[in-house]
N, C-alpha and C. Protein backbone atom coordinates (compact mmCIF):
# COMPACT_ATOMS: atom_id res chain seq x y z
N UNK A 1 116.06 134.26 97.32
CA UNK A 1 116.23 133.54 98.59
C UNK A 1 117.66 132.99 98.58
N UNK A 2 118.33 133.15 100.02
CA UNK A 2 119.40 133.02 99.47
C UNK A 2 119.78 131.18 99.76
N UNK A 3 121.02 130.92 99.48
CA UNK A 3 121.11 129.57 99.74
C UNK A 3 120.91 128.67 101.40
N UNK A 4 121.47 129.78 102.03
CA UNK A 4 120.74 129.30 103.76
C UNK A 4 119.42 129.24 103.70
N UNK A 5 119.19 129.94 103.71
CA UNK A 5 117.36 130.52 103.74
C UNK A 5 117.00 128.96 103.21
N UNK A 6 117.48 128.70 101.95
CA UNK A 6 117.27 127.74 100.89
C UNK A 6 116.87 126.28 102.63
N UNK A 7 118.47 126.04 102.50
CA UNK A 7 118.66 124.97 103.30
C UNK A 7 117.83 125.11 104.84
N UNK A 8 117.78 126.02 105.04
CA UNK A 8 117.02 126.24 106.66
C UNK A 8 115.46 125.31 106.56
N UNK A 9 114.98 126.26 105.48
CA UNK A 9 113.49 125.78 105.19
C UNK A 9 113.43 124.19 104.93
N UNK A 10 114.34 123.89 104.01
CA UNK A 10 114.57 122.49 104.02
C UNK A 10 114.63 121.85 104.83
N UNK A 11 115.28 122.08 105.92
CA UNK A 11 115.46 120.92 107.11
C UNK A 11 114.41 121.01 107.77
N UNK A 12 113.57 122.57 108.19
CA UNK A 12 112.49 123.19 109.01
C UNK A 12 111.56 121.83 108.23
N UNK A 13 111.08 122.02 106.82
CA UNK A 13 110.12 121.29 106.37
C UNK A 13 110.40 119.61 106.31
N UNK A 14 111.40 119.07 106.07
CA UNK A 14 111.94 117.62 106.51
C UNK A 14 111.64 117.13 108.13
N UNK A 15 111.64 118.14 109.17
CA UNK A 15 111.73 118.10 110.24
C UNK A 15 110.42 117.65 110.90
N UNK A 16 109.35 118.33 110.37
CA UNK A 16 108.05 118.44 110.51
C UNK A 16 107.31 117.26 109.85
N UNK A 17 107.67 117.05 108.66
CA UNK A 17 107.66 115.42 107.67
C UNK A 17 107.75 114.24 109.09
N UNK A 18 108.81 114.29 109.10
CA UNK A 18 109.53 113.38 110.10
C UNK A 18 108.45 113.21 111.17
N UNK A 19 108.30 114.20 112.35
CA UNK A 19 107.49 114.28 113.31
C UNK A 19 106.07 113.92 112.95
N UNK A 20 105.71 114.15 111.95
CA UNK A 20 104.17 114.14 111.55
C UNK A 20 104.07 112.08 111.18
N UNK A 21 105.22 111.71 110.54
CA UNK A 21 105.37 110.45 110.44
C UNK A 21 105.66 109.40 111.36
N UNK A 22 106.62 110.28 112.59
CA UNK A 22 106.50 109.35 113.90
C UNK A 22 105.30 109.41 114.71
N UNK A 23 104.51 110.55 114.67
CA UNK A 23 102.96 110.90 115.40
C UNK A 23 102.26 109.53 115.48
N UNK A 24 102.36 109.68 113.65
CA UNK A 24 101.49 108.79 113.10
C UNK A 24 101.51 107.22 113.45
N UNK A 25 102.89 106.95 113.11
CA UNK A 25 103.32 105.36 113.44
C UNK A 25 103.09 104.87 115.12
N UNK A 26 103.33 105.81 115.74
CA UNK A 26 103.20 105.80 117.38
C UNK A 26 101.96 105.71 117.59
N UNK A 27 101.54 106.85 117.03
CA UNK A 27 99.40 106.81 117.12
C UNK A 27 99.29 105.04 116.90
N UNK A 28 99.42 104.82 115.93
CA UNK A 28 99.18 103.40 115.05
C UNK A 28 99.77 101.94 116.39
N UNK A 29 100.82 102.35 116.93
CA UNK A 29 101.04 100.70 117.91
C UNK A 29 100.20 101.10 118.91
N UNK A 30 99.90 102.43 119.56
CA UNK A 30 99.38 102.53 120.85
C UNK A 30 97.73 101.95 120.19
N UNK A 31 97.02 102.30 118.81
CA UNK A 31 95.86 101.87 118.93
C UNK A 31 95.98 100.52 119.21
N UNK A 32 96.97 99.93 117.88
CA UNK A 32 96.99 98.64 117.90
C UNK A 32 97.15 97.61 119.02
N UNK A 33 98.13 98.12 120.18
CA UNK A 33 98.07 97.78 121.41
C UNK A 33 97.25 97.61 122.51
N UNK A 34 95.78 98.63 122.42
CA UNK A 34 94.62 99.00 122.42
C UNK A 34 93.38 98.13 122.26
N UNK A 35 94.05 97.35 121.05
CA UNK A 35 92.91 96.36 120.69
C UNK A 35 91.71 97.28 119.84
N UNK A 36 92.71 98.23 119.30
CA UNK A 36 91.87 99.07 118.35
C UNK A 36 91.65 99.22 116.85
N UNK A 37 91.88 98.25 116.45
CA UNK A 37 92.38 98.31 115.31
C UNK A 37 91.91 98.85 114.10
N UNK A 38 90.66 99.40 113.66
CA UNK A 38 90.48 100.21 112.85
C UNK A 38 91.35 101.60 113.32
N UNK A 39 91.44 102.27 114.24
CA UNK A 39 92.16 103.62 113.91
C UNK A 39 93.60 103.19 113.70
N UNK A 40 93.79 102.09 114.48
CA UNK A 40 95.21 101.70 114.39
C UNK A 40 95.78 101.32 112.52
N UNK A 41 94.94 101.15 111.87
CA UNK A 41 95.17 100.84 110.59
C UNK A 41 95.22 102.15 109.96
N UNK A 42 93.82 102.89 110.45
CA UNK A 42 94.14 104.33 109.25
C UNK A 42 95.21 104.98 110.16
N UNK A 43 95.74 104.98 111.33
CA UNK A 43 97.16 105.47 111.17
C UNK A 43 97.99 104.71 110.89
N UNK A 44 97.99 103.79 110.49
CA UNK A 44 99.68 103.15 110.18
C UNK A 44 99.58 103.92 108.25
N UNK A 45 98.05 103.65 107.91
CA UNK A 45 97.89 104.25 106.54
C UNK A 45 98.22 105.69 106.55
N UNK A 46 98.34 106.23 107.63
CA UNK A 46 98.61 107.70 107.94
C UNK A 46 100.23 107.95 107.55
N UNK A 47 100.84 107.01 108.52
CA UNK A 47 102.25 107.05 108.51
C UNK A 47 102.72 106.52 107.16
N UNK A 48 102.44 105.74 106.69
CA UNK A 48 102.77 105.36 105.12
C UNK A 48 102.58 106.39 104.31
N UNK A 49 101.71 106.80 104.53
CA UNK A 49 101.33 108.61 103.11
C UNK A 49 102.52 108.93 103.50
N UNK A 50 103.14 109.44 104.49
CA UNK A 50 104.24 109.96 105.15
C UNK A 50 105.69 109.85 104.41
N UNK A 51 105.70 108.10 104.66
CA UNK A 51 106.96 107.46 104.48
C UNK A 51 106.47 105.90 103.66
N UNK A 52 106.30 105.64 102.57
CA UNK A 52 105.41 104.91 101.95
C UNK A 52 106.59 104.01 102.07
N UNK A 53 107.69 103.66 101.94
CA UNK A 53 108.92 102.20 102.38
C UNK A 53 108.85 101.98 103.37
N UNK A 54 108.26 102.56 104.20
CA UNK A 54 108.43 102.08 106.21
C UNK A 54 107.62 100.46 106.10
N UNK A 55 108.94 99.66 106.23
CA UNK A 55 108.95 98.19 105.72
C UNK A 55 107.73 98.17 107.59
N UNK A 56 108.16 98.12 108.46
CA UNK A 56 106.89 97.69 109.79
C UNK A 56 105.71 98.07 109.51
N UNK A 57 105.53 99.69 109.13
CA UNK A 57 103.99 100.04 108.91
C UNK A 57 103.31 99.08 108.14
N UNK A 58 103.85 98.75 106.78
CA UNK A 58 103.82 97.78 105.79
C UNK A 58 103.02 96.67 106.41
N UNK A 59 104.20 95.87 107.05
CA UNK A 59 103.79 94.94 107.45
C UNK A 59 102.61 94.60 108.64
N UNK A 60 102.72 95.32 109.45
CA UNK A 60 101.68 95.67 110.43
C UNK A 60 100.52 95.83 109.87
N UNK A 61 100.30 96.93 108.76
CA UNK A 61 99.11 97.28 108.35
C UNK A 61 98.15 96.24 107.55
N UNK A 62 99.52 95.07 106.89
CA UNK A 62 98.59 93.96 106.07
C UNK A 62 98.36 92.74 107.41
N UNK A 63 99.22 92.88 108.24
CA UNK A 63 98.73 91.74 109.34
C UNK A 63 97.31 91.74 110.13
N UNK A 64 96.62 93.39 110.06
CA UNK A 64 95.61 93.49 110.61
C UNK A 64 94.27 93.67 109.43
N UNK A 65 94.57 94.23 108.23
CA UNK A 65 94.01 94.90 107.46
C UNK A 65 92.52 93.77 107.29
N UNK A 66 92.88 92.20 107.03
CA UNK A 66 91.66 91.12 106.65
C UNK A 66 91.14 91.64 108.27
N UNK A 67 91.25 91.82 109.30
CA UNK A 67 90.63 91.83 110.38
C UNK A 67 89.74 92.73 110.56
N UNK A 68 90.24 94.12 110.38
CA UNK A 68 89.77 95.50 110.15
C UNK A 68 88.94 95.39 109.07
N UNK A 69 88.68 94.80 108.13
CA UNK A 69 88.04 95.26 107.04
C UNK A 69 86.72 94.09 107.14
N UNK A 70 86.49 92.94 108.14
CA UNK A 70 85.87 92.11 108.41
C UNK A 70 84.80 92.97 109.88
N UNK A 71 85.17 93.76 110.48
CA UNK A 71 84.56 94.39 111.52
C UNK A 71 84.40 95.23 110.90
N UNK A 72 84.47 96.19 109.85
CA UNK A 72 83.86 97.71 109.37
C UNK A 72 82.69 96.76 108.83
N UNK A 73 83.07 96.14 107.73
CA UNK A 73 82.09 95.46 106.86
C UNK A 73 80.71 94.96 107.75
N UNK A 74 80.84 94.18 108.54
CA UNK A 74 79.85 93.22 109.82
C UNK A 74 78.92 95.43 110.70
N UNK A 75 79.89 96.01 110.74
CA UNK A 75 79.16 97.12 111.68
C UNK A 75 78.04 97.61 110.56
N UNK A 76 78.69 98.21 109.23
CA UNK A 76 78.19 99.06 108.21
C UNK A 76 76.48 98.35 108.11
N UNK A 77 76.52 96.51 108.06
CA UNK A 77 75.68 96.08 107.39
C UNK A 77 75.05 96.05 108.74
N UNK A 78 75.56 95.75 109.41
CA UNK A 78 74.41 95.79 111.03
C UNK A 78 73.65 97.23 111.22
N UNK A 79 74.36 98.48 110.76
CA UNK A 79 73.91 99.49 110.77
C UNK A 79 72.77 99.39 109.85
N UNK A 80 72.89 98.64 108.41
CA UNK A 80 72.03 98.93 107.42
C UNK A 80 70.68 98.24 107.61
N UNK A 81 71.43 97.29 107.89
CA UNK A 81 70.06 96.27 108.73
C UNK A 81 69.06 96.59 109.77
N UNK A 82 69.65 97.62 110.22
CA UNK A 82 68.75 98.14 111.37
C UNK A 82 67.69 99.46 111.24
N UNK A 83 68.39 99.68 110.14
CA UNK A 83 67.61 100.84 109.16
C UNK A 83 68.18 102.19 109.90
N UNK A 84 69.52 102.40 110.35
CA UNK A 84 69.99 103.30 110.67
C UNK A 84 71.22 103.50 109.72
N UNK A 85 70.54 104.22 108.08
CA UNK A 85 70.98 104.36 107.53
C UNK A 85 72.40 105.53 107.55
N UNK A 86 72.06 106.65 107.75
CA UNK A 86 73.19 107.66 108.27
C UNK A 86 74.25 107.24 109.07
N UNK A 87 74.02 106.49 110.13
CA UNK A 87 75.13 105.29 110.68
C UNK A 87 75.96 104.51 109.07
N UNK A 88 74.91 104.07 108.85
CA UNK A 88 75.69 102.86 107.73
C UNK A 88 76.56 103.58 106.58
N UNK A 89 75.84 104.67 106.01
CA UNK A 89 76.43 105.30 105.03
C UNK A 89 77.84 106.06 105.50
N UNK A 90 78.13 106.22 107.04
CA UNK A 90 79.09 106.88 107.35
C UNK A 90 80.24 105.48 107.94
N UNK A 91 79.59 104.73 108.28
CA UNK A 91 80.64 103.06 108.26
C UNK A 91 81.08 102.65 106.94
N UNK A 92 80.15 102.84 105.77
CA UNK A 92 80.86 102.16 104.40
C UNK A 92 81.92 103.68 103.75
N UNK A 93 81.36 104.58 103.92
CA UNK A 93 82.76 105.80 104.04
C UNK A 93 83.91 105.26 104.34
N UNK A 94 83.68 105.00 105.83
CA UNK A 94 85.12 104.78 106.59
C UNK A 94 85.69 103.56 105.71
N UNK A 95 84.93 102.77 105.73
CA UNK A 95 85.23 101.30 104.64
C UNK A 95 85.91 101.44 103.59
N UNK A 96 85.76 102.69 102.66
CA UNK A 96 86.41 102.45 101.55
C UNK A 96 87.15 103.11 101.74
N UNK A 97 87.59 104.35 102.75
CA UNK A 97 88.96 104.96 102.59
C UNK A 97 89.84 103.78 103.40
N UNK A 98 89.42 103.51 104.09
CA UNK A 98 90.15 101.99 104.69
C UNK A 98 90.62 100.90 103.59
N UNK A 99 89.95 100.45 102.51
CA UNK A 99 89.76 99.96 101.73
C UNK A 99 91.11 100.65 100.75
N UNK A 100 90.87 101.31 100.44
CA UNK A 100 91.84 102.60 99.51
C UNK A 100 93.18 102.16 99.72
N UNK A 101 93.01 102.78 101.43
CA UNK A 101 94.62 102.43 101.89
C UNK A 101 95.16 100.81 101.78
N UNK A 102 94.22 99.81 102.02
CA UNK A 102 95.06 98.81 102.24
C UNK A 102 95.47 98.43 100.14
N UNK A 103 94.87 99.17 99.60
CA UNK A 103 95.35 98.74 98.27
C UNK A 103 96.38 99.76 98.12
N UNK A 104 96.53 100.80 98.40
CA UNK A 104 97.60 101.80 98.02
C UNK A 104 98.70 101.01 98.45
N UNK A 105 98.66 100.23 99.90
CA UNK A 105 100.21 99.69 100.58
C UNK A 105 99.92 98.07 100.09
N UNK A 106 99.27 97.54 99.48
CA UNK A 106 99.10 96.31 98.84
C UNK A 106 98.88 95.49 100.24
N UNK A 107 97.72 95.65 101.19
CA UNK A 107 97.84 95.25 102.96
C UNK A 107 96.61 94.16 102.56
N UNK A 108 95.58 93.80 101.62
CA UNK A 108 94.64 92.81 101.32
C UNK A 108 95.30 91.81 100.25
């Protein structure tokens, strides 16, 4: 391969990085703006896989994260409580990859 080829692909694949990381961060204020804030968290956790120094995602993601993780928790057990287990088992899912992320970006 020669050295263009080299550099083409490089920028082609940086390029796509990039876009896939602004998707993400954009996805993330419009939820958050939304008053959505669980998706708004697993995308800002989206955009961090991305670009793990993006000092706003950062911060954004730990400003909501005690909030988000107080409404999964309250649904999962309301689910469990109700004996609509398949509900619940698919809320404490979401919980711990939620969970995951806010320890990967240190957001709890």
């Amino acid at each position: 391969m020669s050295a263009i080829t080299r550099l083409a692909l490089m920028i082609a694949v940086g390029g796509i990085a990039t876009g896939c990381f602004r998707k993400s961060y954009r996805n993330a204020i419009q939820h958050e703006l939304a008053g959505q804030l669980s998706p708004a968290a697993l995308s800002y956790i989206a955009a961090l896989d991305k670009r793990p120094g993006h000092a706003k995602s950062r911060a954004a993601l730990a400003e909501i994260a005690h909030d988000v993780y107080k409404i999964e928790l309250s649904q999962a057990e309301a689910a469990r409580d109700a004996e609509h287990y398949d509900e619940a088992l698919r809320r404490y899912k979401k919980l711990q990859t939620l969970i995951d992320g806010f320890t990967r970006y240190q957001a709890l």
